[in-house]
C-alpha atoms as a PDB file:
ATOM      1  CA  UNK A   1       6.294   8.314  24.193  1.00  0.00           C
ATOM      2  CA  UNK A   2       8.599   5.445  23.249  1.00  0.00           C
ATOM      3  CA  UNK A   3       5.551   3.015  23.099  1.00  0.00           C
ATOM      4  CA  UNK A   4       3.518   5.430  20.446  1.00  0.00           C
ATOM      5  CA  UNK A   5       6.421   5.340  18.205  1.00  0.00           C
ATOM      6  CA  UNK A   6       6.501   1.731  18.311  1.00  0.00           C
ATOM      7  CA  UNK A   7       3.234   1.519  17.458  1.00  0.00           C
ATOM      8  CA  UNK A   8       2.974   4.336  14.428  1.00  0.00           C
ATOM      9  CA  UNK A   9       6.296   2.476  13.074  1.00  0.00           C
ATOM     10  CA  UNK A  10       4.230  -0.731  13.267  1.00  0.00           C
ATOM     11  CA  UNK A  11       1.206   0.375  11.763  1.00  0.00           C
ATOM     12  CA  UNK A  12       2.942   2.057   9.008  1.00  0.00           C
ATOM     13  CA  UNK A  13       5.211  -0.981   8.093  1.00  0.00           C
ATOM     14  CA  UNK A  14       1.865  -3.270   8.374  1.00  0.00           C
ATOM     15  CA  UNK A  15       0.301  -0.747   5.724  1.00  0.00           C
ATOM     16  CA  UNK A  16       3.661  -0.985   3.276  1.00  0.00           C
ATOM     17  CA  UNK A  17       2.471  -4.421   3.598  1.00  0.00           C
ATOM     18  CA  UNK A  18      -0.524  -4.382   2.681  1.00  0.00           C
ATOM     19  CA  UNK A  19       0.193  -2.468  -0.580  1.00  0.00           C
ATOM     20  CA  UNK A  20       2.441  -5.368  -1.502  1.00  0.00           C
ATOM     21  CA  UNK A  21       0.063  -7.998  -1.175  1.00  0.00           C
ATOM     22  CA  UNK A  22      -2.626  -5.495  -3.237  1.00  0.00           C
ATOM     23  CA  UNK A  23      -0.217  -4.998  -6.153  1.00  0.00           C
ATOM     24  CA  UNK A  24       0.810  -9.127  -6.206  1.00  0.00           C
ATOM     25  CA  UNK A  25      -2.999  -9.679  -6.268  1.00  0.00           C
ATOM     26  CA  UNK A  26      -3.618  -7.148  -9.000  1.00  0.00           C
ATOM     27  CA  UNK A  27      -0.600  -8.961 -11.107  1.00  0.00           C
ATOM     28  CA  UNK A  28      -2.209 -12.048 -10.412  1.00  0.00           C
ATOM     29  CA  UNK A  29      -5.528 -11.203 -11.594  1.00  0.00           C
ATOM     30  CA  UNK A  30      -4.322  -9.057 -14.715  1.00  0.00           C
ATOM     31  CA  UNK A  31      -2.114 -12.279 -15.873  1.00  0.00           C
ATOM     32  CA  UNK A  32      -5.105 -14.702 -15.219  1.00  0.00           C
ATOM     33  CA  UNK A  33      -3.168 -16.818 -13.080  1.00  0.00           C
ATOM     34  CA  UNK A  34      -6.281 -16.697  -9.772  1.00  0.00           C
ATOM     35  CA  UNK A  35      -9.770 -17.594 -10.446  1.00  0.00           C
ATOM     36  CA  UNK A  36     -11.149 -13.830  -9.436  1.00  0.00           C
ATOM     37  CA  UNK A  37     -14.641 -16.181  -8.904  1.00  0.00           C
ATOM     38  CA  UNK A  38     -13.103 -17.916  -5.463  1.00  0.00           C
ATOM     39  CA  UNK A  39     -15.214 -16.688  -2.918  1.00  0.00           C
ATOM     40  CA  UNK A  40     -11.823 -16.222  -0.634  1.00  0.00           C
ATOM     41  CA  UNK A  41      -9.349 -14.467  -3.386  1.00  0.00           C
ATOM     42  CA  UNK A  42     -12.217 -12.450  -4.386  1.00  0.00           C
ATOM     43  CA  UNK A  43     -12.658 -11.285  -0.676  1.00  0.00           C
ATOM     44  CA  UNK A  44      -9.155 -10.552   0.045  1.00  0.00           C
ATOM     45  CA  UNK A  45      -8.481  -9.045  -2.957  1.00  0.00           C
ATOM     46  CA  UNK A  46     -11.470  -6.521  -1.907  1.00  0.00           C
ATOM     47  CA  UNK A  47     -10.452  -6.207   1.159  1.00  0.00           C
ATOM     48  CA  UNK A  48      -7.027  -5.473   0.273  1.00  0.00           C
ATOM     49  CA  UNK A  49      -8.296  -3.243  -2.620  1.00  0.00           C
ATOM     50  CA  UNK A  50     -10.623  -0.902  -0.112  1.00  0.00           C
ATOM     51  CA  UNK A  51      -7.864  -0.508   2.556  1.00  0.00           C
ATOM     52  CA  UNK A  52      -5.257   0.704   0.182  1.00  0.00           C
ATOM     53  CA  UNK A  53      -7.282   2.499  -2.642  1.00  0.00           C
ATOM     54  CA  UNK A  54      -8.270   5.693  -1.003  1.00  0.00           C
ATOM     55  CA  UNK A  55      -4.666   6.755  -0.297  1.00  0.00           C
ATOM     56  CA  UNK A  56      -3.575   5.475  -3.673  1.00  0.00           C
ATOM     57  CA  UNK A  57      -6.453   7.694  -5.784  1.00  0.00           C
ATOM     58  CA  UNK A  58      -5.107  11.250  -5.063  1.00  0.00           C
ATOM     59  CA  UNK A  59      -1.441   9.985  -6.117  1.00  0.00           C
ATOM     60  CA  UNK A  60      -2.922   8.197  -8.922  1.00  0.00           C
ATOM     61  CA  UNK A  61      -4.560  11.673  -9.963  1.00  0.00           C
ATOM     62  CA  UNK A  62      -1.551  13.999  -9.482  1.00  0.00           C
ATOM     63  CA  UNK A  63       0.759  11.484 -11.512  1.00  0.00           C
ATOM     64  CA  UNK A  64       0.845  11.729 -15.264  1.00  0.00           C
ATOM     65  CA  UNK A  65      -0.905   8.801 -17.198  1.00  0.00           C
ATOM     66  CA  UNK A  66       2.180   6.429 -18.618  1.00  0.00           C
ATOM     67  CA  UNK A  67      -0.485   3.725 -19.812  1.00  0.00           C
ATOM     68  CA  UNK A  68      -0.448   0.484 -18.983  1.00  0.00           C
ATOM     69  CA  UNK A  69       1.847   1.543 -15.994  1.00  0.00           C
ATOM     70  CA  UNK A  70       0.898   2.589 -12.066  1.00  0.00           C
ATOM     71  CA  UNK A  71       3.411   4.017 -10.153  1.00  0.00           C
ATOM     72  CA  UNK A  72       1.340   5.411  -7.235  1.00  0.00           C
ATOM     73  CA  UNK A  73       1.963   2.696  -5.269  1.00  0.00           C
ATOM     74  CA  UNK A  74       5.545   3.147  -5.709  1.00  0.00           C
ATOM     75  CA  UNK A  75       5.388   6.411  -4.829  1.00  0.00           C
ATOM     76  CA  UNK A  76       3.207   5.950  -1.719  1.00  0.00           C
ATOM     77  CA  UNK A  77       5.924   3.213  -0.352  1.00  0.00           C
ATOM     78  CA  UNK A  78       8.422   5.935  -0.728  1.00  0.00           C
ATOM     79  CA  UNK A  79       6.529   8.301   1.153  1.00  0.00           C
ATOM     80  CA  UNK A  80       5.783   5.755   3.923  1.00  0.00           C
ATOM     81  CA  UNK A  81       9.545   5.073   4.333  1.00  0.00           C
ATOM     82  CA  UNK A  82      10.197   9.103   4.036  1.00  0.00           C
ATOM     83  CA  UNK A  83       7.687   9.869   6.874  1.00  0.00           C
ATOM     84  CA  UNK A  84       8.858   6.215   9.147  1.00  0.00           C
ATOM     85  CA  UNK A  85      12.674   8.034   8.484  1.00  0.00           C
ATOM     86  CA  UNK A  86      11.376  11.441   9.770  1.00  0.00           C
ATOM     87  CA  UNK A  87       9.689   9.487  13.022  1.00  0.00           C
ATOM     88  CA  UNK A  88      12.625   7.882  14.263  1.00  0.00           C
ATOM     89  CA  UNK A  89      14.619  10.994  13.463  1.00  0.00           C
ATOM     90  CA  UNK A  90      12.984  13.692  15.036  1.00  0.00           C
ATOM     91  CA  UNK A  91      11.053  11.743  17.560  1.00  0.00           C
ATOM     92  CA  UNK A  92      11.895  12.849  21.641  1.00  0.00           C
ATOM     93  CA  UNK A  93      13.500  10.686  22.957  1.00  0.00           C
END
């Protein structure tokens, strides 16, 4: 059971992650400082966009609109650390 726990804990941390990279790409873009025409940015900014985009859309629609300003991925990060917390608390050992 040890081993499944390993691996959730991994998968969850490689997802945090990912979000990071997504929101450092989506600065980049919005500032203008990568060419959004390279074939390669524009492919891992996709693919980093589709992976992390359908768990950020129902945070982004229960959160109130502050503008210019997303704080769904904030709040998903959160929740990933609140549910890796729970794991290694409650897991049987």
């Amino acid at each position: 059971m040890q081993s499944l726990l390993i691996l959730i804990d991994t998968v969850l941390n490689l997802y945090t992650w990912c979000l990071v990279i997504s929101i450092v790409l989506s600065w980049l873009f919005a500032f203008n400082i990568v060419n959004s025409s390279n074939r390669i940015v524009y492919t891992l900014a996709d693919f980093f966009y589709r992976i992390t985009e359908p768990a950020l859309r129902p945070i982004r629609n229960f959160l109130p609109n502050l503008g210019g300003i997303d704080l769904s991925p904030l709040v998903l990060i959160l929740g990933i650390w609140f549910l890796r917390s729970l794991l290694h608390e409650y897991w049987p050992r």
